[in-house]
Each structure stands twice: as structure tokens, then as C-alpha cells.
N, C-alpha and C. Protein backbone atom coordinates (compact mmCIF):
# COMPACT_ATOMS: atom_id res chain seq x y z
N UNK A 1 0.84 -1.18 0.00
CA UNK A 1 0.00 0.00 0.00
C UNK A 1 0.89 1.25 0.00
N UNK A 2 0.57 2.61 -0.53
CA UNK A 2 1.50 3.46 -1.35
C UNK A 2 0.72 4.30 0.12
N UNK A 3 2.15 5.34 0.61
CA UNK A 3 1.78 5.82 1.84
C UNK A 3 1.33 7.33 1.27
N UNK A 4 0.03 8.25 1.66
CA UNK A 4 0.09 9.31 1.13
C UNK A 4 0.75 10.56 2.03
N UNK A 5 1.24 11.58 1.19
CA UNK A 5 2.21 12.36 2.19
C UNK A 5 1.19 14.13 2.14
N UNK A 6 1.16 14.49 3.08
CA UNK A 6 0.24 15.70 3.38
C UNK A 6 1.04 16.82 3.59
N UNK A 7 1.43 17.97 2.01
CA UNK A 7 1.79 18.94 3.22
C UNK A 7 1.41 20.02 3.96
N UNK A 8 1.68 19.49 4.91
CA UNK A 8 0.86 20.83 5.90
C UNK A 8 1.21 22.14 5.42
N UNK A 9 -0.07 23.30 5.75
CA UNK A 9 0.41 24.68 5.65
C UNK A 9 -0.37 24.97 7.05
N UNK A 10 0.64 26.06 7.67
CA UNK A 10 0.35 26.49 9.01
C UNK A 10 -0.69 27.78 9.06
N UNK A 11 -1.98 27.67 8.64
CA UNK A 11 -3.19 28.65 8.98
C UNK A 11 -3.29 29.63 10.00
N UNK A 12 -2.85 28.82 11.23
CA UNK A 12 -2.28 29.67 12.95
C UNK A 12 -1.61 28.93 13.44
N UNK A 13 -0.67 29.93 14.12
CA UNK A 13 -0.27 29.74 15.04
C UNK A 13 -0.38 30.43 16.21
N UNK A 14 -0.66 30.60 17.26
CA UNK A 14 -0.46 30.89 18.38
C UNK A 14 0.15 30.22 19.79
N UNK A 15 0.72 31.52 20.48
CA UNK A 15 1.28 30.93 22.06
C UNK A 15 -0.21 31.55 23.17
N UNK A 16 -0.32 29.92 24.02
CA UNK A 16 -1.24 30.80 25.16
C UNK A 16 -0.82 30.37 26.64
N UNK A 17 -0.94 31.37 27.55
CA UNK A 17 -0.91 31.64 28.81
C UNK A 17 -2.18 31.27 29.79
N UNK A 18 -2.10 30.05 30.66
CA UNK A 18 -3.24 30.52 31.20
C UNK A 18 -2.52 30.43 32.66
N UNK A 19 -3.13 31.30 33.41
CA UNK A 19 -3.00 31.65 34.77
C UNK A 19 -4.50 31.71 35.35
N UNK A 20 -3.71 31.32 37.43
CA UNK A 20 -5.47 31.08 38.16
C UNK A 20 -5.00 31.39 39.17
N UNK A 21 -6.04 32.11 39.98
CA UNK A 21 -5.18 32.34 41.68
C UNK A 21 -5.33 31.27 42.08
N UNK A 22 -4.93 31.49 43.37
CA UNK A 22 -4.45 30.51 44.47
C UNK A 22 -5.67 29.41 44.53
N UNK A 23 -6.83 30.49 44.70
CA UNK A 23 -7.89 30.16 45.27
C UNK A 23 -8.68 29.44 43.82
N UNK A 24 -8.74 29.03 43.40
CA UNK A 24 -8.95 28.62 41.14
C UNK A 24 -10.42 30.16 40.98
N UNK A 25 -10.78 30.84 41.58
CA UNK A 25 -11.94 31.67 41.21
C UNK A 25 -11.41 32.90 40.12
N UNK A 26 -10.06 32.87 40.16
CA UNK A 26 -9.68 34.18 38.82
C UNK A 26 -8.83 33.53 37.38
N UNK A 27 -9.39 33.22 36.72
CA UNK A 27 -8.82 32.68 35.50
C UNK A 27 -7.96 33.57 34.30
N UNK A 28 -7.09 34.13 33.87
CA UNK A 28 -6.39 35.09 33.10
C UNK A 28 -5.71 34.14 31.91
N UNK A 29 -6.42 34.31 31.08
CA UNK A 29 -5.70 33.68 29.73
C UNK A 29 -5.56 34.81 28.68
N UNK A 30 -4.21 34.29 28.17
CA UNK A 30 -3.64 35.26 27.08
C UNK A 30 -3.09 34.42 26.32
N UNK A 31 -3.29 35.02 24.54
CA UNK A 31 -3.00 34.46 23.28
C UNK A 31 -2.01 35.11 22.99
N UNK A 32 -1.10 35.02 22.17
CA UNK A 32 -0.29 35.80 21.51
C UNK A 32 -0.09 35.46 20.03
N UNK A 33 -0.48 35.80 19.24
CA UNK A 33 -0.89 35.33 17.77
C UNK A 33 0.62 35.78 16.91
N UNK A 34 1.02 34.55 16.00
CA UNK A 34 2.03 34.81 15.08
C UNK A 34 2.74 36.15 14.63
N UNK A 35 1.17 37.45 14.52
CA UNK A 35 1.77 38.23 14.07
C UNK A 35 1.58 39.32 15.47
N UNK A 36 1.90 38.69 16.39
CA UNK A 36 2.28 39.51 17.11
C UNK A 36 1.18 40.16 17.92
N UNK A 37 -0.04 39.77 17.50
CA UNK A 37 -1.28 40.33 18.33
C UNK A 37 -1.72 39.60 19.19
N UNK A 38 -2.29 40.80 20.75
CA UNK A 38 -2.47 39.85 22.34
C UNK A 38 -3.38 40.20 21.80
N UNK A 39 -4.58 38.87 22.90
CA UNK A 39 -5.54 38.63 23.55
C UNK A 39 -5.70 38.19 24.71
N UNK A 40 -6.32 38.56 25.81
CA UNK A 40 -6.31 38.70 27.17
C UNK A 40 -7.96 38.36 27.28
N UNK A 41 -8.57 37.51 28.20
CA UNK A 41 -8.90 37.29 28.63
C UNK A 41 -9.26 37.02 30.03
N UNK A 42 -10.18 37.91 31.15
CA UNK A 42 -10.38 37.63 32.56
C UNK A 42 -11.64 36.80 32.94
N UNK A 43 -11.47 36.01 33.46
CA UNK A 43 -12.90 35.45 34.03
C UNK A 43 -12.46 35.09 35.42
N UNK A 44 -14.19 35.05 36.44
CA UNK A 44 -14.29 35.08 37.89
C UNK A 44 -15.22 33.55 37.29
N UNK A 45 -14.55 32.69 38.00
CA UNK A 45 -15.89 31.95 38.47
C UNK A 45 -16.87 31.62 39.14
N UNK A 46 -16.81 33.08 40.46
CA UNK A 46 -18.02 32.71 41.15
C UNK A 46 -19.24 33.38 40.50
N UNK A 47 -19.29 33.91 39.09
CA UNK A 47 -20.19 34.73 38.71
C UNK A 47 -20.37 33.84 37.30
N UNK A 48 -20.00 32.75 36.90
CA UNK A 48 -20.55 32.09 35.82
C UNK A 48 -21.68 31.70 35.77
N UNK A 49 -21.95 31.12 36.51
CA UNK A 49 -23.79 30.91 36.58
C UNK A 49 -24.48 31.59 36.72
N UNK A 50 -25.70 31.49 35.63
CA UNK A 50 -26.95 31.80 35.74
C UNK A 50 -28.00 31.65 36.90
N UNK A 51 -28.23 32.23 37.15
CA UNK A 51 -29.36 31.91 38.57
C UNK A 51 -30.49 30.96 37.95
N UNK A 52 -31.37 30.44 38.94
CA UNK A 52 -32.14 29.49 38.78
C UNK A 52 -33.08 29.14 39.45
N UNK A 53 -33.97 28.93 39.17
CA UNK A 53 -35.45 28.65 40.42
C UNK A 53 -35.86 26.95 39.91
N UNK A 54 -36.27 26.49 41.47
CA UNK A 54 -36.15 24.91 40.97
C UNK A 54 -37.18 24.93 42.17
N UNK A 55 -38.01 24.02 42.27
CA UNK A 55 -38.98 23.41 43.43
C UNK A 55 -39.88 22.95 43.00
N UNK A 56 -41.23 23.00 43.64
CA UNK A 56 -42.42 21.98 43.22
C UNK A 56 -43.98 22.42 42.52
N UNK A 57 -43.54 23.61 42.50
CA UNK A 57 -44.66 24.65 42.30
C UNK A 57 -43.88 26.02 41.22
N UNK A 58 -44.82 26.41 40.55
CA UNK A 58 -43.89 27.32 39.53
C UNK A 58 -43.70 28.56 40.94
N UNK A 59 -44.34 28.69 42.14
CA UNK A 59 -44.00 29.66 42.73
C UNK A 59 -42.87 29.52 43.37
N UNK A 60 -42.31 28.52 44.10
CA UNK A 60 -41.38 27.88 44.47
C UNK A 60 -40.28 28.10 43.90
N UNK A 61 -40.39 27.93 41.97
CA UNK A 61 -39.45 28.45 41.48
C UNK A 61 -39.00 29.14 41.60
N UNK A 62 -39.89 30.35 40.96
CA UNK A 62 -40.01 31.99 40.97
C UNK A 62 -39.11 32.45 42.10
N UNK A 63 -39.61 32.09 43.59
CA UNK A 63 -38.97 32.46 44.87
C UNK A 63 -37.32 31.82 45.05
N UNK A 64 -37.34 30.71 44.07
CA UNK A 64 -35.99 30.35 44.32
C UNK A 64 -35.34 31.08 43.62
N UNK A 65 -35.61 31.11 42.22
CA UNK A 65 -35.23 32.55 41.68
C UNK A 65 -35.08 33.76 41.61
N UNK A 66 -35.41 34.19 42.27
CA UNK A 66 -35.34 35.67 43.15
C UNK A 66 -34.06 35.27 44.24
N UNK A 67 -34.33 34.43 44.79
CA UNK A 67 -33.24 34.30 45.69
C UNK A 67 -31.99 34.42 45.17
N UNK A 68 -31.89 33.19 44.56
CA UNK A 68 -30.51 33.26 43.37
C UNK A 68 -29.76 34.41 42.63
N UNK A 69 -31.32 34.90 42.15
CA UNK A 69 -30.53 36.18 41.92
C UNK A 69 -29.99 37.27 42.98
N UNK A 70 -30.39 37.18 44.38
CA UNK A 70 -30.10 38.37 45.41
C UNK A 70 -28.61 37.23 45.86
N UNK A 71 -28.29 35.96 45.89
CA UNK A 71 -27.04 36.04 45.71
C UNK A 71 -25.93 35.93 44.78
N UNK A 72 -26.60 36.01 43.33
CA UNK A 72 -25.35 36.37 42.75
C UNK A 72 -24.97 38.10 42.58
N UNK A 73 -26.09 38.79 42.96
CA UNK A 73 -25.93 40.24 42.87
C UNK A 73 -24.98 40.14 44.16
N UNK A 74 -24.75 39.45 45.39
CA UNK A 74 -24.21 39.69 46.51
C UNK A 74 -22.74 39.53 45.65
N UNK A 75 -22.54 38.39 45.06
CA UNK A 75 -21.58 37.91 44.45
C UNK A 75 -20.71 38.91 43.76
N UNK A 76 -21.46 38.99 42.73
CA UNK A 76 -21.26 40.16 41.88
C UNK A 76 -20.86 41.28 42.16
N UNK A 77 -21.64 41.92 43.36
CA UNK A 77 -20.66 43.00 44.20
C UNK A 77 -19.28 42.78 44.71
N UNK A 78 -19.24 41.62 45.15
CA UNK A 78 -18.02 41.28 45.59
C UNK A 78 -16.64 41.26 45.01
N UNK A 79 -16.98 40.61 43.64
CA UNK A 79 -16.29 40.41 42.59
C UNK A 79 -15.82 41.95 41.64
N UNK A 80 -16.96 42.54 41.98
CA UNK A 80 -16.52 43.81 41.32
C UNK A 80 -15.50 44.77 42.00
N UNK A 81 -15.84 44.54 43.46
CA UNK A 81 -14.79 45.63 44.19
C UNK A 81 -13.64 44.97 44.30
N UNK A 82 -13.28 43.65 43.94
CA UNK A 82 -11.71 42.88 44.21
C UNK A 82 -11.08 43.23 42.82
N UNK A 83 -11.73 43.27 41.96
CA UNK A 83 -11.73 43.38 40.32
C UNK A 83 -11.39 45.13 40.11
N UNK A 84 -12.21 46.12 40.79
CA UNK A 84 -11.77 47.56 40.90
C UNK A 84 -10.37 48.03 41.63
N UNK A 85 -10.52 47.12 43.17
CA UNK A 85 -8.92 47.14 43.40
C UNK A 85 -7.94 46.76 42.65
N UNK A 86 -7.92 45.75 42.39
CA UNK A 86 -6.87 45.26 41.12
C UNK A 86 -6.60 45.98 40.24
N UNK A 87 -7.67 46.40 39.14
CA UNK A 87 -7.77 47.54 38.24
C UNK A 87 -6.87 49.04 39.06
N UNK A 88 -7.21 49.29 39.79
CA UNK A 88 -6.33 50.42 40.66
C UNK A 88 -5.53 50.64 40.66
N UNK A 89 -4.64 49.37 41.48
CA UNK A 89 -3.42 48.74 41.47
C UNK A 89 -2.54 48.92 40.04
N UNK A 90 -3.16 48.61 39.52
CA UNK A 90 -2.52 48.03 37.79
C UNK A 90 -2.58 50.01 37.04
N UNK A 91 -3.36 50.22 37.47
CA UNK A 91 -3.40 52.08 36.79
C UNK A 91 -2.42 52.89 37.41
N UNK A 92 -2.60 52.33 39.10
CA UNK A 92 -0.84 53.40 39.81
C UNK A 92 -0.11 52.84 39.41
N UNK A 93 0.48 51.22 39.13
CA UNK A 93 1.77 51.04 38.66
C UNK A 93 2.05 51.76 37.07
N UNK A 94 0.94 51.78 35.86
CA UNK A 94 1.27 51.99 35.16
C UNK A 94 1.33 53.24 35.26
N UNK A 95 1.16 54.24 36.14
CA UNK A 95 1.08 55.71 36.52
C UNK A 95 2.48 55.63 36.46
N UNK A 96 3.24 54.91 37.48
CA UNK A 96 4.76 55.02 38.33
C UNK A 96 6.03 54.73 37.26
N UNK A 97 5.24 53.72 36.43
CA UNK A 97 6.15 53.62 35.47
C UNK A 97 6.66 54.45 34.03
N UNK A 98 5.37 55.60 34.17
CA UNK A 98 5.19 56.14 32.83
C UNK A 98 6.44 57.88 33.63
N UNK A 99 6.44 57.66 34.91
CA UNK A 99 7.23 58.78 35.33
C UNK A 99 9.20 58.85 35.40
């Protein structure tokens, strides 16, 4: 049997980075594409889910759903002010460095 030979052409390439805190809830991935262009990516995972109402009665739902949502808004606050410090952080250094 006659072996067939393929030659490849390289469409992409890219290098990627992924980084996670300590704690796995901050995910930071970065691409760096052939010609030289980033992509950055942040995600929290305590804010991936959708809220949800589940029980035995559509009211049940409803109320579980409401709930859900008053804690991922708790969430969500949370996430935003650790996410604004950081952001902070990252604007005075690039302040300190531009001097």
C-alpha cells in the first residue's frame, strides 16, 4: 500500500498563557498570535452561573429565583470591588512607570 504524504500549511499559530489564583476563582488567559497580536482574557468563576429557580410549584421556582438572583448580585458585588482594586493597582503602577 503506497503511503500518502500531506503537506501541511500552518493557517495559525499561536502561544497561550493561562493563569489562576491561588484560590482557582480568577482565571487570566492570554494568546499571543504569530503576528504579534495579544488577547487577554479575565474570568471570575463565582459569577458564571446563571441563577435558577427549581422546586415543586412554579411559585417555588419563581422564589428560588429571586433568591438566586439576590445572591449572585451579593456575588457580583463582591467580585466587582476585588476586580476595581486590582484595576487600581494596575493604573498606579502603570502611573509610576510612565514617570
Amino acid at each position: 500500500m503506497e503511503h500518502m504524504k500531506i503537506d501541511w500549511k500552518t493557517e495559525a499559530s499561536e502561544s497561550k498563557t493561562e493563569q489562576v489564583s491561588p484560590d482557582g476563582r480568577w482565571h487570566l488567559d492570554t494568546k499571543v498570535g504569530r503576528d504579534g497580536s495579544c488577547r487577554v482574557t479575565l474570568v471570575n468563576y463565582d459569577v458564571l452561573s446563571s441563577p435558577i429557580g427549581l422546586g415543586e410549584s412554579q411559585l417555588e421556582c419563581w422564589r428560588d429565583f429571586v433568591d438566586h438572583c439576590e445572591r449572585l448580585s451579593a456575588k457580583l458585588e463582591k467580585v466587582k470591588a476585588e476586580a476595581a482594586a486590582v484595576l487600581a493597582g494596575l493604573e498606579n503602577d502603570s502611573k509610576e512607570e510612565r514617570k
